[in-house]
Protein backbone atom coordinates (compact mmCIF):
# COMPACT_ATOMS: atom_id res chain seq x y z
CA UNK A 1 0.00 0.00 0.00
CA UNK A 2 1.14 3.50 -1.10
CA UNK A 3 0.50 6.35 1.52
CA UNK A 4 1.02 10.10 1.53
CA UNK A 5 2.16 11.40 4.77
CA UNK A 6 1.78 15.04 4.92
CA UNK A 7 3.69 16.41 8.01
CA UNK A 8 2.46 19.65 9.61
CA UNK A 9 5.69 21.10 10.09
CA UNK A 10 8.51 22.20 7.41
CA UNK A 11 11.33 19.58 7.31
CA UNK A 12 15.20 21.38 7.13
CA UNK A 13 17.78 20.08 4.71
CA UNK A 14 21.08 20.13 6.37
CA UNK A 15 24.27 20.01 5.05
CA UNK A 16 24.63 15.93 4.57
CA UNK A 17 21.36 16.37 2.01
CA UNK A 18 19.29 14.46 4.52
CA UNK A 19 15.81 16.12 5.52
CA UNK A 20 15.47 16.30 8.93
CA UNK A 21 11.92 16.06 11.11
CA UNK A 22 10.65 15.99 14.63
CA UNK A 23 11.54 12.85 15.75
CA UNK A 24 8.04 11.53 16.64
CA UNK A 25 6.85 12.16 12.84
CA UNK A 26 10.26 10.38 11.86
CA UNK A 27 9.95 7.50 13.97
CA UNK A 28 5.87 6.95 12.30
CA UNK A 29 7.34 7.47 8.70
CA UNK A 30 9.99 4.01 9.95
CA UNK A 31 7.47 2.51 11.50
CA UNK A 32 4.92 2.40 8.47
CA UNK A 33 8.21 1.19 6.74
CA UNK A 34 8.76 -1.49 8.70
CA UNK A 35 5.65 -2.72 8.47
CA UNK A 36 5.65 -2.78 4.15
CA UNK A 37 4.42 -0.10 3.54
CA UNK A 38 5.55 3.19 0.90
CA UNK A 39 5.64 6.45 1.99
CA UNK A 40 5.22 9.23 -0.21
CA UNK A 41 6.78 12.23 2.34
CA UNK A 42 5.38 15.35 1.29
CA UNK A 43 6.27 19.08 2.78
CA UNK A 44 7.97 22.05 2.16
CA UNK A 45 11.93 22.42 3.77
CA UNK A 46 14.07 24.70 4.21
CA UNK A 47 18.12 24.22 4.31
CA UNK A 48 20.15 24.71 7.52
CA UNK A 49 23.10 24.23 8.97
CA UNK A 50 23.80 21.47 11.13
CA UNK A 51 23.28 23.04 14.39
CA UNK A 52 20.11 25.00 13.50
CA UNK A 53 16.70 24.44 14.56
CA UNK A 54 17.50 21.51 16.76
CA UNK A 55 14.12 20.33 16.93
CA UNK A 56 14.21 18.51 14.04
CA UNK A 57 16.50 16.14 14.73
CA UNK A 58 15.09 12.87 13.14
CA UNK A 59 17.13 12.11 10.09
CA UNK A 60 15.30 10.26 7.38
CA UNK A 61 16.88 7.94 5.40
CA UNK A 62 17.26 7.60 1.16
CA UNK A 63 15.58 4.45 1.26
CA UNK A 64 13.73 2.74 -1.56
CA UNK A 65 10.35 2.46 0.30
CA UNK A 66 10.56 6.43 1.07
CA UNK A 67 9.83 8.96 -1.87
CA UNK A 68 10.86 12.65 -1.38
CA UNK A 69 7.97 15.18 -2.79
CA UNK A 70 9.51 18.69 -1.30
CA UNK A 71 9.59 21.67 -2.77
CA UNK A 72 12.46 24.21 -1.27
CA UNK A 73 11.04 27.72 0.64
CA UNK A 74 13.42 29.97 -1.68
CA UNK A 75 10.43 31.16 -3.25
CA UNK A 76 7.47 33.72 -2.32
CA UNK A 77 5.19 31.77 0.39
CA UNK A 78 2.41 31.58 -2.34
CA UNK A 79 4.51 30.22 -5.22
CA UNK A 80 5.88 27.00 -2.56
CA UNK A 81 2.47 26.28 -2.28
CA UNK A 82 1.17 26.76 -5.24
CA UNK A 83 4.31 23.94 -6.23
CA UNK A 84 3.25 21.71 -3.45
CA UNK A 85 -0.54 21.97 -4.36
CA UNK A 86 0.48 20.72 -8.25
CA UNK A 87 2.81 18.24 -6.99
CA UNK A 88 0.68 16.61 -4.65
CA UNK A 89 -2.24 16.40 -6.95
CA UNK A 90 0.06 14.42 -9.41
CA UNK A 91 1.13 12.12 -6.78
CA UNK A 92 -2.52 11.76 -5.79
CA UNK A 93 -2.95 9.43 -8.48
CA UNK A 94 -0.37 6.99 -7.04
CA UNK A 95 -1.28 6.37 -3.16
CA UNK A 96 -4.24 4.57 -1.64
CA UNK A 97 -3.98 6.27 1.78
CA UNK A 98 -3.37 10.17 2.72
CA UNK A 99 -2.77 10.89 6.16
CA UNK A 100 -2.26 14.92 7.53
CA UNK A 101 -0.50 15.63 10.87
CA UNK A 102 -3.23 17.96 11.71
CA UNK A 103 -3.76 21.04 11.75
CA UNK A 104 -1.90 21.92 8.68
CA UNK A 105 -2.09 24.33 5.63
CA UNK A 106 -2.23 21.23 2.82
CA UNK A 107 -5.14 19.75 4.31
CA UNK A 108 -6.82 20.69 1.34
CA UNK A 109 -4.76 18.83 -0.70
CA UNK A 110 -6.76 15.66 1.81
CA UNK A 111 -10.30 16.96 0.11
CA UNK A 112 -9.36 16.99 -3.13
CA UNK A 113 -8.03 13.11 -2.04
CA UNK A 114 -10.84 12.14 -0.62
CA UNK A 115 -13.92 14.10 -2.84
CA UNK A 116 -12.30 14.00 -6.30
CA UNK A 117 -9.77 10.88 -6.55
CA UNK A 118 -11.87 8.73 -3.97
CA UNK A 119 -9.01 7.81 -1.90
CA UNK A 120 -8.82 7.05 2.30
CA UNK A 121 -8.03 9.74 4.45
CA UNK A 122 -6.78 10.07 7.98
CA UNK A 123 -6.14 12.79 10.40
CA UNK A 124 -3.84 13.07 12.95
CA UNK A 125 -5.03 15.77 15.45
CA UNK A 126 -2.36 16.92 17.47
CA UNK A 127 -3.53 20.34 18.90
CA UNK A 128 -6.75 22.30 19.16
CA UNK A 129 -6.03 25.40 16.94
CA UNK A 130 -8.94 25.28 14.17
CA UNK A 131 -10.42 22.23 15.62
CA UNK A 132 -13.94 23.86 15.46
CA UNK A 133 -13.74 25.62 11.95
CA UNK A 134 -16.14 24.24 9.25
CA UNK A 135 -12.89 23.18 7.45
CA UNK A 136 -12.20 20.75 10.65
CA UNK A 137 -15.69 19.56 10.53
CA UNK A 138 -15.70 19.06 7.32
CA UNK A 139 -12.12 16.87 7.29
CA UNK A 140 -13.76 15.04 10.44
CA UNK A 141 -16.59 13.89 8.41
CA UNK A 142 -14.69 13.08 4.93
CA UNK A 143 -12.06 11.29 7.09
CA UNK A 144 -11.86 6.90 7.64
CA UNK A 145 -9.85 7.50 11.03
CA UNK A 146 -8.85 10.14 12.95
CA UNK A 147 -6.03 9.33 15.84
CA UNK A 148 -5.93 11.84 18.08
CA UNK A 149 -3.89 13.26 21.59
CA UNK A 150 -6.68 13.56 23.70
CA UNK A 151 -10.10 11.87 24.61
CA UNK A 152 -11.83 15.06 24.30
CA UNK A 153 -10.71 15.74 21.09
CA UNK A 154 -11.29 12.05 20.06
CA UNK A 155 -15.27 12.45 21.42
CA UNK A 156 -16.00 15.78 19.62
CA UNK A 157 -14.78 13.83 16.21
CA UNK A 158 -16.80 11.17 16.83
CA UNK A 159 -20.24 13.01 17.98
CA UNK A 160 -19.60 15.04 14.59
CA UNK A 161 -19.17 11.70 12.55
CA UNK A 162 -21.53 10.19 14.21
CA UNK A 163 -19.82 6.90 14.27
CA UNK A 164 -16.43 5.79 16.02
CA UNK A 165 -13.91 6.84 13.72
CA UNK A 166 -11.72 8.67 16.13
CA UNK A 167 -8.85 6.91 18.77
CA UNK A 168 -7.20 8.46 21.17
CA UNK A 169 -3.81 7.36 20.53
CA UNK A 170 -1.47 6.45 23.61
CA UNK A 171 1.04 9.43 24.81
CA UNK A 172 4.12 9.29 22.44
CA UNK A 173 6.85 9.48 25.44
CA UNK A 174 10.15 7.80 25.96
CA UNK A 175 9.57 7.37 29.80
CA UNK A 176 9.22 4.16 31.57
CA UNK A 177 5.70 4.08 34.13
CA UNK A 178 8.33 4.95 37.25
CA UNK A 179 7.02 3.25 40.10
CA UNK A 180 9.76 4.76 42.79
CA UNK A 181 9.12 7.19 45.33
CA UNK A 182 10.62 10.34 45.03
CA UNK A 183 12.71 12.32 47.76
CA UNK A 184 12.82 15.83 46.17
CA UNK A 185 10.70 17.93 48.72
CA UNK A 186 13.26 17.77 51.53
CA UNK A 187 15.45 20.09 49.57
CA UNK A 188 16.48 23.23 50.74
CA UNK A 189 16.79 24.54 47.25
CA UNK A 190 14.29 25.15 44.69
CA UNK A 191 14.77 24.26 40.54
CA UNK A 192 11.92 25.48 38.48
CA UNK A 193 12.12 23.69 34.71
CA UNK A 194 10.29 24.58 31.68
CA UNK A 195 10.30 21.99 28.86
CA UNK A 196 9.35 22.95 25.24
CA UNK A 197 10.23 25.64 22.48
CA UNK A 198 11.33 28.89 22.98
CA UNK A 199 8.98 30.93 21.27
CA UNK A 200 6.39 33.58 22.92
CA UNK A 201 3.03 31.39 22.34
CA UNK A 202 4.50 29.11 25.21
CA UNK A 203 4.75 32.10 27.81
CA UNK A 204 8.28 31.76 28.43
CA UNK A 205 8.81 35.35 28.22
CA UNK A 206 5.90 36.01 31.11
CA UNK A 207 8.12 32.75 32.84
CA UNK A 208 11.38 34.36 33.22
CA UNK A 209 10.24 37.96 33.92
CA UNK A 210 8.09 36.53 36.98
CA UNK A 211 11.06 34.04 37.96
CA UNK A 212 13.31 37.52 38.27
CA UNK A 213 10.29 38.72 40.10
CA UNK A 214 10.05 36.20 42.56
CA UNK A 215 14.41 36.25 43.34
CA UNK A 216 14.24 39.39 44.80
CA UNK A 217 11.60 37.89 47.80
CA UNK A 218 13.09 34.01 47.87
CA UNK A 219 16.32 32.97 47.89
CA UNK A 220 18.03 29.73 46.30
CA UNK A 221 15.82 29.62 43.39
CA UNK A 222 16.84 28.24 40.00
CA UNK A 223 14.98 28.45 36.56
CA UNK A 224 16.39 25.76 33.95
CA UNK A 225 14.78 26.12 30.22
CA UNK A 226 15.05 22.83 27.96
CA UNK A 227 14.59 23.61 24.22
CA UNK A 228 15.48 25.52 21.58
CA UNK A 229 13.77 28.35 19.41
CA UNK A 230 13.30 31.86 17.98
CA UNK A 231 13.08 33.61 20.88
CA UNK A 232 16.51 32.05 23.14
CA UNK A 233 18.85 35.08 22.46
CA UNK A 234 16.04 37.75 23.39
CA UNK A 235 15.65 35.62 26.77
CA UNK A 236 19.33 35.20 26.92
CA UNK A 237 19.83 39.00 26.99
CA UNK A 238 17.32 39.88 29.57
CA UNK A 239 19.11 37.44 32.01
CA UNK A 240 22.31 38.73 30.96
CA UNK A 241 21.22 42.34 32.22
CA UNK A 242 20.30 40.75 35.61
CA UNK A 243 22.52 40.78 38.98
CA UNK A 244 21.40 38.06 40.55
CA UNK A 245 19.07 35.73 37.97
CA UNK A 246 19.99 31.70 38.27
CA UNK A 247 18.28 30.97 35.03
CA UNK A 248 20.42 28.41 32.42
CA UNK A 249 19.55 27.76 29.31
CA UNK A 250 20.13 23.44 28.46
CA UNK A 251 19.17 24.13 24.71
CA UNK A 252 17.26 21.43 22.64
CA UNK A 253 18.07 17.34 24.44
CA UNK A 254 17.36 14.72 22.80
CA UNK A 255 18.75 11.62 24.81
CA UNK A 256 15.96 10.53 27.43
CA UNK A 257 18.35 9.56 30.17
CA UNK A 258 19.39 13.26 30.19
CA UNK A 259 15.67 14.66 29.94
CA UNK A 260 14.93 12.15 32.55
CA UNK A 261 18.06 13.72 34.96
CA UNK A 262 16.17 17.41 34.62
CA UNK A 263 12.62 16.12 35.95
CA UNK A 264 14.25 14.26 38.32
CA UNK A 265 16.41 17.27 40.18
CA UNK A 266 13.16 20.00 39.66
CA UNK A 267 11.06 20.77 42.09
CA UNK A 268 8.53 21.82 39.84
CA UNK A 269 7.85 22.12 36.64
CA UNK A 270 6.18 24.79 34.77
CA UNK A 271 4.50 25.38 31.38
CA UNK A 272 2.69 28.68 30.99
CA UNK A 273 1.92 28.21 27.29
CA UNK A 274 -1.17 29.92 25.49
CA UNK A 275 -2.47 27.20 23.75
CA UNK A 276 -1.80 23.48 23.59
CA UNK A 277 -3.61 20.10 22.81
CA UNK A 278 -1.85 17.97 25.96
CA UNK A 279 1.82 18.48 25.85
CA UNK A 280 3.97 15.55 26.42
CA UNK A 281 6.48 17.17 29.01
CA UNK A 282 2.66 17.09 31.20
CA UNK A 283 2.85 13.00 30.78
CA UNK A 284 6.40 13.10 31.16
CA UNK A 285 6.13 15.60 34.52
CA UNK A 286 3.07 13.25 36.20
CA UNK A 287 5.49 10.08 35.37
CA UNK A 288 8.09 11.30 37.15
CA UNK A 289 6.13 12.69 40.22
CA UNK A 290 7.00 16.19 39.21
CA UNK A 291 4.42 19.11 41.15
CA UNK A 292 3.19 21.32 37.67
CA UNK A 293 1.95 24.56 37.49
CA UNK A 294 0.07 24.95 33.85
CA UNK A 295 -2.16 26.93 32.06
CA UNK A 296 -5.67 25.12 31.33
CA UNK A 297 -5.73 25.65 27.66
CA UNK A 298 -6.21 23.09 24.39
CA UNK A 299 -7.63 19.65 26.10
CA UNK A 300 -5.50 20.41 29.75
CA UNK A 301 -8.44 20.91 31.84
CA UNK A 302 -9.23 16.95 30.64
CA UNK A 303 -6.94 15.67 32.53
CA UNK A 304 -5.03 18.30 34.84
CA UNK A 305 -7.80 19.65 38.18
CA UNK A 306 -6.77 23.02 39.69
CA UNK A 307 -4.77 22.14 43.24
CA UNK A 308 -5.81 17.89 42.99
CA UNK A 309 -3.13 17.61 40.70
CA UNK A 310 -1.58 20.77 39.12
CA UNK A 311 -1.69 24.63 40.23
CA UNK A 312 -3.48 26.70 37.55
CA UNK A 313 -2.35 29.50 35.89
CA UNK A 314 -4.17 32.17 33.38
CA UNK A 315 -2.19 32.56 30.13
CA UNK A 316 -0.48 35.66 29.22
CA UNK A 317 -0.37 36.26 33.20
CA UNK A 318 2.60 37.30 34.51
CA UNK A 319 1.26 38.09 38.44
CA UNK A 320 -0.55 34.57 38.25
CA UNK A 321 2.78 32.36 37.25
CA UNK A 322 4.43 34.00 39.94
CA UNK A 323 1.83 33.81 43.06
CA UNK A 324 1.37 29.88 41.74
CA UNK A 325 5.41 28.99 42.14
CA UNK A 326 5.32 31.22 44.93
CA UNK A 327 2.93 29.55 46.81
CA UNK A 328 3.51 26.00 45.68
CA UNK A 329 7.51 26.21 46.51
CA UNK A 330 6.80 27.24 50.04
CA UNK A 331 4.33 24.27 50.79
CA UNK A 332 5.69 20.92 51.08
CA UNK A 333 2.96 19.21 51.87
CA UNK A 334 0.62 20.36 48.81
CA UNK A 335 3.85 19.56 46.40
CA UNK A 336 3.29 15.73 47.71
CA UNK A 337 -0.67 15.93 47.10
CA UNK A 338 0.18 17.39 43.59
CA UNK A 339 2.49 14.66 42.44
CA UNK A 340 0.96 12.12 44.19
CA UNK A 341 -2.04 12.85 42.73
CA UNK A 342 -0.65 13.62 39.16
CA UNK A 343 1.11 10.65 39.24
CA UNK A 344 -2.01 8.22 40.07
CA UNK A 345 -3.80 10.23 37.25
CA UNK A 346 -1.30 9.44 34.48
CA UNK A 347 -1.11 5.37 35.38
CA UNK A 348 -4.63 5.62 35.00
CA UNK A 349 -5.47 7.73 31.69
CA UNK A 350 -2.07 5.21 30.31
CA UNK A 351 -3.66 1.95 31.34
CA UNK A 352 -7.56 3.29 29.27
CA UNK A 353 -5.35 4.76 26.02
CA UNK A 354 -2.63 1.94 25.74
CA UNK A 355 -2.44 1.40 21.98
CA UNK A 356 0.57 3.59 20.41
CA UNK A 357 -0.11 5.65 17.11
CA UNK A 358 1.30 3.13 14.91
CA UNK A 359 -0.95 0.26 16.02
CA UNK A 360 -3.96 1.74 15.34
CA UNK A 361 -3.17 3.22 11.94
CA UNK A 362 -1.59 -0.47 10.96
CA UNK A 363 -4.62 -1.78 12.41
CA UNK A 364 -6.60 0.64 10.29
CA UNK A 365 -4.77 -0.28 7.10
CA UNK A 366 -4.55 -3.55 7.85
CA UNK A 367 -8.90 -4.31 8.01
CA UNK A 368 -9.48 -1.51 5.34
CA UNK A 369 -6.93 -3.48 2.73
CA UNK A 370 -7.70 -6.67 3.41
C-alpha cells in the first residue's frame, strides 16, 4: 500500500542532504516502513546548517520504500504552495492512503483526495487550533480515522461523525511508568524547569520575567529552560542584564536519560503556554512525580484539576505564574498531594489509552486493505 504522509511542520535540509523532522513524525514514517508499507513524504523544507533548529533532529533515510515530494522555501510563500498543491495532486494518483498531521495548511490537498480521486483519508489531530472551523468539521466527516492526543478531542470527532472513527492514541513518550518514590521535597533549594520551544506562544517570556520577580523575595531559586527556538537570544539577553538571575539555558536534548536527569532534580515544573492540545512534558512531569503549574488551555483541563493535581495558571499572566510557584515552593505538603495525585492520574489515563499511534493506523490499514 502506497500512503502520503503530509507532516504539519517544514522539514530542514542540512548540510549531509538528509531532511530532517521531529523525531516523533520520523519514527511513524519508519514505522509504516517497517511494516511494508511506501511512503510518499510530502512538505515544504528549508536548508540549515547542522546546528540550526534543533528540533528537528530525526534524520530520514534515502531508502527505496521512502519517496521525497519537497519543494524548497526559496520562493514567495504563495509560489511554494502553489508547487506543493500541483505536486501533490500528481502524486494523488499513485497512493491509496493520505494521512495529515493535523492542523496543517495542505489539508486541502486531503479533500481533493478524498472528494475527487476517492481515496482514504486520515487525520492526525495533534492540537486544538482550528479544531472547530467548518474546514475541521468538514475533514472530520470526509475522514476513515482520525487518531488523536486527547479523549476530548477524540469524542467531539466522533459526535460530529456520528460513528467511532476517532482513537485516542497512547502518549508518544520515551519514559518508563516509574514506580519509585521520590525524595525531592526535603530540599532546601528550589529548581523550576520549563520543557518545550522557545517561542512567545509558550509564555516563556511572562516565565522568566516573573522568575526575576520572585528572586528578589526568595532565595536559592533556580529556573532551567530545555529547548530551543526563535526567541533564546532575546531571553538570553534579559538574564544577561540581571545581577542576581539563576536561570540556564540546556538548549534542545534529545537523549531521554538526560531529559529524565532534569525532571528528576526539579522541584517543579512549569508550562505557561497559550495554547496546547496535551503536551507531552505534562505526561512526562506526572510520570516522574514532578508538582506542575500549567495553564488550562487546548484539552489540559481533561486531565489536569486546579490544586488535585496541578496549580493553575491564566495565560499571558505574569502576576498569576508568579503567586502559583510562589505559593507552591513554600508548601511541602501540597507539592506531595500534587504529584501524588498527578502521578495516580497518568497510570490511569495510560492503562484506558494503551495502543501507540502506529498500532492503530496499521490496524486501520490492515482491516481496510484486506
Amino acid at each position: 500500500m502506497n500512503l502520503l504522509f503530509i507532516n504539519n511542520r517544514m522539514a530542514f535540509c542540512r548540510p549531509d542532504g538528509h531532511f530532517y523532522v521531529s523525531k516523533k513524525a520520523g519514527e511513524l514514517v519508519m514505522e509504516l516502513v517497517q511494516r511494508g508499507y511506501k511512503v510518499v513524504f510530502f512538505q515544504s523544507f528549508k536548508k540549515v546548517k547542522f546546528e540550526d533548529e534543533n528540533f528537528a533532529d530525526y534524520k530520514l533515510p534515502f531508502i527505496q520504500s521512502v519517496k521525497y515530494v519537497m519543494v524548497e522555501r526559496k520562493h514567495p510563500v504563495l509560489i511554494v504552495y502553489l508547487l506543493l498543491y500541483l505536486k501533490g495532486i500528481l502524486n494523488l494518483f499513485k497512493v491509496d492512503f493520505i494521512y495529515i498531521f493535523y492542523p496543517d495548511r495542505m489539508s486541502y490537498l486531503g479533500l481533493i483526495g478524498k472528494i475527487f480521486f476517492r481515496k482514504k483519508l486520515g487525520l492526525y489531530v495533534r492540537g486544538c487550533i482550528g479544531i472547530y472551523s467548518l474546514k475541521s468539521k468538514l475533514l472530520y466527516y470526509l475522514s476513515d480515522i482520525c487518531c488523536t492526543v486527547s479523549p476530548y478531542i477524540t469524542d467531539f470527532i466522533n459526535k460530529k461523525k456520528k460513528k467511532s472513527i476517532a482513537y485516542t492514541i497512547s502518549p508518544m513518550i520515551d519514559f518508563s511508568i516509574r514506580m519509585e518514590e521520590k525524595v525531592k521535597f526535603e530540599k532546601s533549594d528550589c529548581k523550576l524547569l520549563y520543557v518545550g520551544r522557545m517561542t512567545a506562544d509558550k509564555g516563556v517570556r511572562e516565565l522568566l520575567i516573573a522568575f526575576i520577580e520572585l528572586c528578589k523575595k526568595r532565595e536559592f531559586l533556580e529556573l532551567h529552560f530545555v529547548g530551543d527556538g526563535p526567541l533564546l537570544e532575546e531571553l538570553i539577553a534579559i538574564v544577561n542584564k540581571e545581577k542576581e538571575c539563576n536561570a540556564f539555558f540546556h538548549g534542545h536534548i534529545t537523549s531521554v536519560e538526560q531529559l529524565e536527569k532534569f525532571y528528576s532534580n526539579a522541584t517543579v515544573l512549569c508550562l505557561p503556554s497559550y495554547h496546547e492540545g496535551f503536551p507531552r512534558v505534562l505526561y512526562e512531569a506526572m510520570l516522574c512525580r514532578l508538582p506542575i503549574i500549567t495553564t488550562f488551555v487546548g484539552t489540559i483541563p481533561y486531565l489536569m484539576k486546579d490544586r488535585y493535581n496541578c496549580m493553575k495558571i491564566e495565560p499571558q499572566n505574569i502576576d498569576s505564574i508568579y503567586n502559583a510557584i510562589d505559593e507552591l515552593i513554600g508548601n511541602k505538603s501540597l507539592q506531595w498531594k500534587l504529584s501524588q495525585n498527578a502521578y495516580n492520574t497518568v497510570i490511569d489515563y495510560l492503562s484506558k489509552n494503551s495502543l501507540s499511534h502506529i498500532e492503530l493506523l496499521h490496524r486501520f490499514l490492515i482491516c481496510k486493505n484486506g
